[in-house]
C-alpha atoms as a PDB file:
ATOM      1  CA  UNK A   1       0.000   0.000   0.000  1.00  0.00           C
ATOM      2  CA  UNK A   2       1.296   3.136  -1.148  1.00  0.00           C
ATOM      3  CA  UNK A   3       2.141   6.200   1.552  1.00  0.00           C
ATOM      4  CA  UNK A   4       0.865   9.785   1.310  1.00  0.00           C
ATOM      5  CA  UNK A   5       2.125  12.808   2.866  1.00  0.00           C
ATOM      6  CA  UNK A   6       0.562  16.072   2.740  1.00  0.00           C
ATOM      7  CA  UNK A   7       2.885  17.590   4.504  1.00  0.00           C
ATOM      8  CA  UNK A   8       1.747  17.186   7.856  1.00  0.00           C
ATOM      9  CA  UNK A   9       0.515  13.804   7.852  1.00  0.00           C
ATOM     10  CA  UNK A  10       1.677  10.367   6.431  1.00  0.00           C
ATOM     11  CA  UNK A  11      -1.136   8.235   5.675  1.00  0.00           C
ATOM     12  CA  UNK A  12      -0.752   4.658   4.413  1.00  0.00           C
ATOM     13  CA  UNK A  13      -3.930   4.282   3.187  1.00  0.00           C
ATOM     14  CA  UNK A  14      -6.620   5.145   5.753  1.00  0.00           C
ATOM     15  CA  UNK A  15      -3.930   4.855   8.262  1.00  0.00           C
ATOM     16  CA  UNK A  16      -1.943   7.476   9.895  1.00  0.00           C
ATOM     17  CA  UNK A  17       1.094   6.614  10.357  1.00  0.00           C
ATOM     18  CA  UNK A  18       3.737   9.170  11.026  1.00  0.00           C
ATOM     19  CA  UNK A  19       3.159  13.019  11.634  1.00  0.00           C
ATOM     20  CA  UNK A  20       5.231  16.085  10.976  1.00  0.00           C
ATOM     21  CA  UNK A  21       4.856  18.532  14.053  1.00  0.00           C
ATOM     22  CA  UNK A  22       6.211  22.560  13.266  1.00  0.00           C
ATOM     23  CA  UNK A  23       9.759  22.338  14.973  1.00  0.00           C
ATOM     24  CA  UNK A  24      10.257  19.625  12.058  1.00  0.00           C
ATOM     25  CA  UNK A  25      10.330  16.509  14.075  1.00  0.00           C
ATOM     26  CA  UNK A  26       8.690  13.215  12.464  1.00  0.00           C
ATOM     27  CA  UNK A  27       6.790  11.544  15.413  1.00  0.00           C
ATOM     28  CA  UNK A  28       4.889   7.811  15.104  1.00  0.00           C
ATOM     29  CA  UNK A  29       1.227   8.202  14.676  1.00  0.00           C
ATOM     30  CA  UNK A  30      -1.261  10.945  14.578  1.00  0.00           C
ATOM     31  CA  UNK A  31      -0.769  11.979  17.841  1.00  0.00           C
ATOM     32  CA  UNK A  32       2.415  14.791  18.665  1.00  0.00           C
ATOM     33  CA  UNK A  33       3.297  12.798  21.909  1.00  0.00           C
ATOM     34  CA  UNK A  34       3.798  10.127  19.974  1.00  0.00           C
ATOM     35  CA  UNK A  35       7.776   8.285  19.913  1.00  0.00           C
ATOM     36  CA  UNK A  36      10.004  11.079  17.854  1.00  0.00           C
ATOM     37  CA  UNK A  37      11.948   9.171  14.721  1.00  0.00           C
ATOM     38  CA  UNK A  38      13.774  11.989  13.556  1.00  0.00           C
ATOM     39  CA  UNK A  39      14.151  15.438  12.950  1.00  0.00           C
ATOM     40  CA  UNK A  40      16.256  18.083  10.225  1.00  0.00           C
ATOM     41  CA  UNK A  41      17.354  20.645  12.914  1.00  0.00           C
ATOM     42  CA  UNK A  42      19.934  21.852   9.899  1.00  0.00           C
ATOM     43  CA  UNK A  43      18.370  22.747   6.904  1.00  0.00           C
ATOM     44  CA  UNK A  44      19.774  19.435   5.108  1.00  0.00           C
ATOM     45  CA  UNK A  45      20.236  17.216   7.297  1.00  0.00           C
ATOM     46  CA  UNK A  46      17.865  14.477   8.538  1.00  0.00           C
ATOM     47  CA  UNK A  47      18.960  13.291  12.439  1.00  0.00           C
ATOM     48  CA  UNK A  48      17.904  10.215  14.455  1.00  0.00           C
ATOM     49  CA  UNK A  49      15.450  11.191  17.135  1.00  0.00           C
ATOM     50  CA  UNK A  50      14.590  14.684  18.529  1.00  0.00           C
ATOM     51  CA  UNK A  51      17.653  15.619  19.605  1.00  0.00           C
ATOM     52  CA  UNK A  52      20.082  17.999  17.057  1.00  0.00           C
ATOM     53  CA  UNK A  53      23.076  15.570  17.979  1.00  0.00           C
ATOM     54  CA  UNK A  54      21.290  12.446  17.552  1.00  0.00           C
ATOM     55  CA  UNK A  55      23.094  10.552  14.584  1.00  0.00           C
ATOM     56  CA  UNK A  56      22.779  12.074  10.884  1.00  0.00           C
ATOM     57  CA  UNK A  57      21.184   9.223   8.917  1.00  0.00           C
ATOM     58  CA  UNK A  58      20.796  10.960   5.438  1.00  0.00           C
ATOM     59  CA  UNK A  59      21.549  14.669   3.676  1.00  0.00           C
ATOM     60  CA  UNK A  60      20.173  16.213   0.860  1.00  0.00           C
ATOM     61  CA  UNK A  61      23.442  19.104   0.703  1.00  0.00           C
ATOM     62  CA  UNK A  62      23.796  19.224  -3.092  1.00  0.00           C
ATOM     63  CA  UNK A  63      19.076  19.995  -3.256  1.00  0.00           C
ATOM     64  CA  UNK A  64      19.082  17.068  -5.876  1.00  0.00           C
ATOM     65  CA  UNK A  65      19.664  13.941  -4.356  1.00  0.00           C
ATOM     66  CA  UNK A  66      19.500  12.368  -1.090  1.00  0.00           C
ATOM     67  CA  UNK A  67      22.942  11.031   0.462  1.00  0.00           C
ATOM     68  CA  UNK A  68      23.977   8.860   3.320  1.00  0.00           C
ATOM     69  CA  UNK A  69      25.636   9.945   6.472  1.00  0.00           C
ATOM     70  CA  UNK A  70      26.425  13.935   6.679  1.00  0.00           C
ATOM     71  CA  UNK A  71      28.911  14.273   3.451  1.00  0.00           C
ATOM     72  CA  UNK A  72      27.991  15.579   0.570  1.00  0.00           C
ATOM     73  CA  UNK A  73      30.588  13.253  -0.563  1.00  0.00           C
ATOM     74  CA  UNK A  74      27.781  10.205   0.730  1.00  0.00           C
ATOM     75  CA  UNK A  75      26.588   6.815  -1.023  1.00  0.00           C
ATOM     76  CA  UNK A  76      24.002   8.351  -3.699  1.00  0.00           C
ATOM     77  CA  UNK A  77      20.454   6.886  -2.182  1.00  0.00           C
ATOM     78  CA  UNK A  78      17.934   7.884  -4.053  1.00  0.00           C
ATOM     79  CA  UNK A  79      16.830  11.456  -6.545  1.00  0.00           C
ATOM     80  CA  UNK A  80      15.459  13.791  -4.261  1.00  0.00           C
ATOM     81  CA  UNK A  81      12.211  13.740  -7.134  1.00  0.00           C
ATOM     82  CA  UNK A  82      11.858  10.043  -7.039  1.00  0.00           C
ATOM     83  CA  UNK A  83      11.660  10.116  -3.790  1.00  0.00           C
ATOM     84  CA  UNK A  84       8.970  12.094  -3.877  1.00  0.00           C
ATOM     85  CA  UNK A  85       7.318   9.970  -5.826  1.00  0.00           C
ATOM     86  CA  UNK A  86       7.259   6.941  -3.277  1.00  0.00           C
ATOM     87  CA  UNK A  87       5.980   8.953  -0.535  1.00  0.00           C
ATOM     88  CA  UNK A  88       3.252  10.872  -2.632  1.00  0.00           C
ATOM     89  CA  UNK A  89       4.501  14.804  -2.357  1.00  0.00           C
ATOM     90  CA  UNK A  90       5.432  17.486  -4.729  1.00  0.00           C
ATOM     91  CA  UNK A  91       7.754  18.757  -1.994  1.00  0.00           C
ATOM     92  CA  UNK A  92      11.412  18.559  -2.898  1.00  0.00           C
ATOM     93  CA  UNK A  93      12.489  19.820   0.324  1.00  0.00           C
ATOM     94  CA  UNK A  94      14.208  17.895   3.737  1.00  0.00           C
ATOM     95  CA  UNK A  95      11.053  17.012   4.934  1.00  0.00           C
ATOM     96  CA  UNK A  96      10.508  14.861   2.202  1.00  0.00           C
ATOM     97  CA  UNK A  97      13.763  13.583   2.691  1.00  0.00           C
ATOM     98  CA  UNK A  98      12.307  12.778   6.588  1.00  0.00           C
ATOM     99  CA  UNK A  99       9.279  11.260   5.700  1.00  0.00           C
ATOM    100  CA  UNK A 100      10.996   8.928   2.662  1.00  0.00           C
ATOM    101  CA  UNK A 101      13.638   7.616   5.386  1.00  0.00           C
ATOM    102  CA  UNK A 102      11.432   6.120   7.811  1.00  0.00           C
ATOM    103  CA  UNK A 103       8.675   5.661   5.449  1.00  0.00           C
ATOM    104  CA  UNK A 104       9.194   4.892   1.804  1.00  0.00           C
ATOM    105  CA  UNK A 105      12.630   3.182   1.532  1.00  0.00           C
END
């Protein structure tokens, strides 16, 4: 089943499954209590849990591409547009970046 986000929530299906809250922290359900995953507390950067020196898991430095670890120099995951495409956004910002992590690898 396919995942949506419309920038706020991710649905998978009927589902909610994930939720975006405003200090850019992607938290489990529908609910912004719910268990933190991650968060982009630098503009292109996507970090494990809430906290700014939890560990970087991806980067999108170069605005094309999403990379792993905190180099620009990173493994090549995935176009920054395709991965837009699995999640179901137009945004081609970090927060898609977020939500195609946890989400839509």
């Amino acid at each position: 089943m396919s995942i949506k986000f419309d920038g706020n929530l991710i649905k998978r299906g009927s589902t909610t499954v994930g939720n975006l809250n405003r200090s850019d922290e992607l938290r489990e359900g529908s609910s912004s209590g719910g268990k933190c995953l991650g968060n982009i507390k630098r503009s292109n950067e996507i970090r494990e849990g809430s906290s700014s020196g939890g560990k970087c898991l991806c980067n999108i430095r170069d605005g094309r591409s999403i990379r792993e670890g905190s180099s620009s120099g990173g493994k090549k995951l995935i176009d920054l547009k395709d991965a837009a495409k699995a999640v179901g956004t137009s945004s081609l910002g970090p927060t898609t970046a977020l939500v195609w992590w946890f989400f839509g690898r």
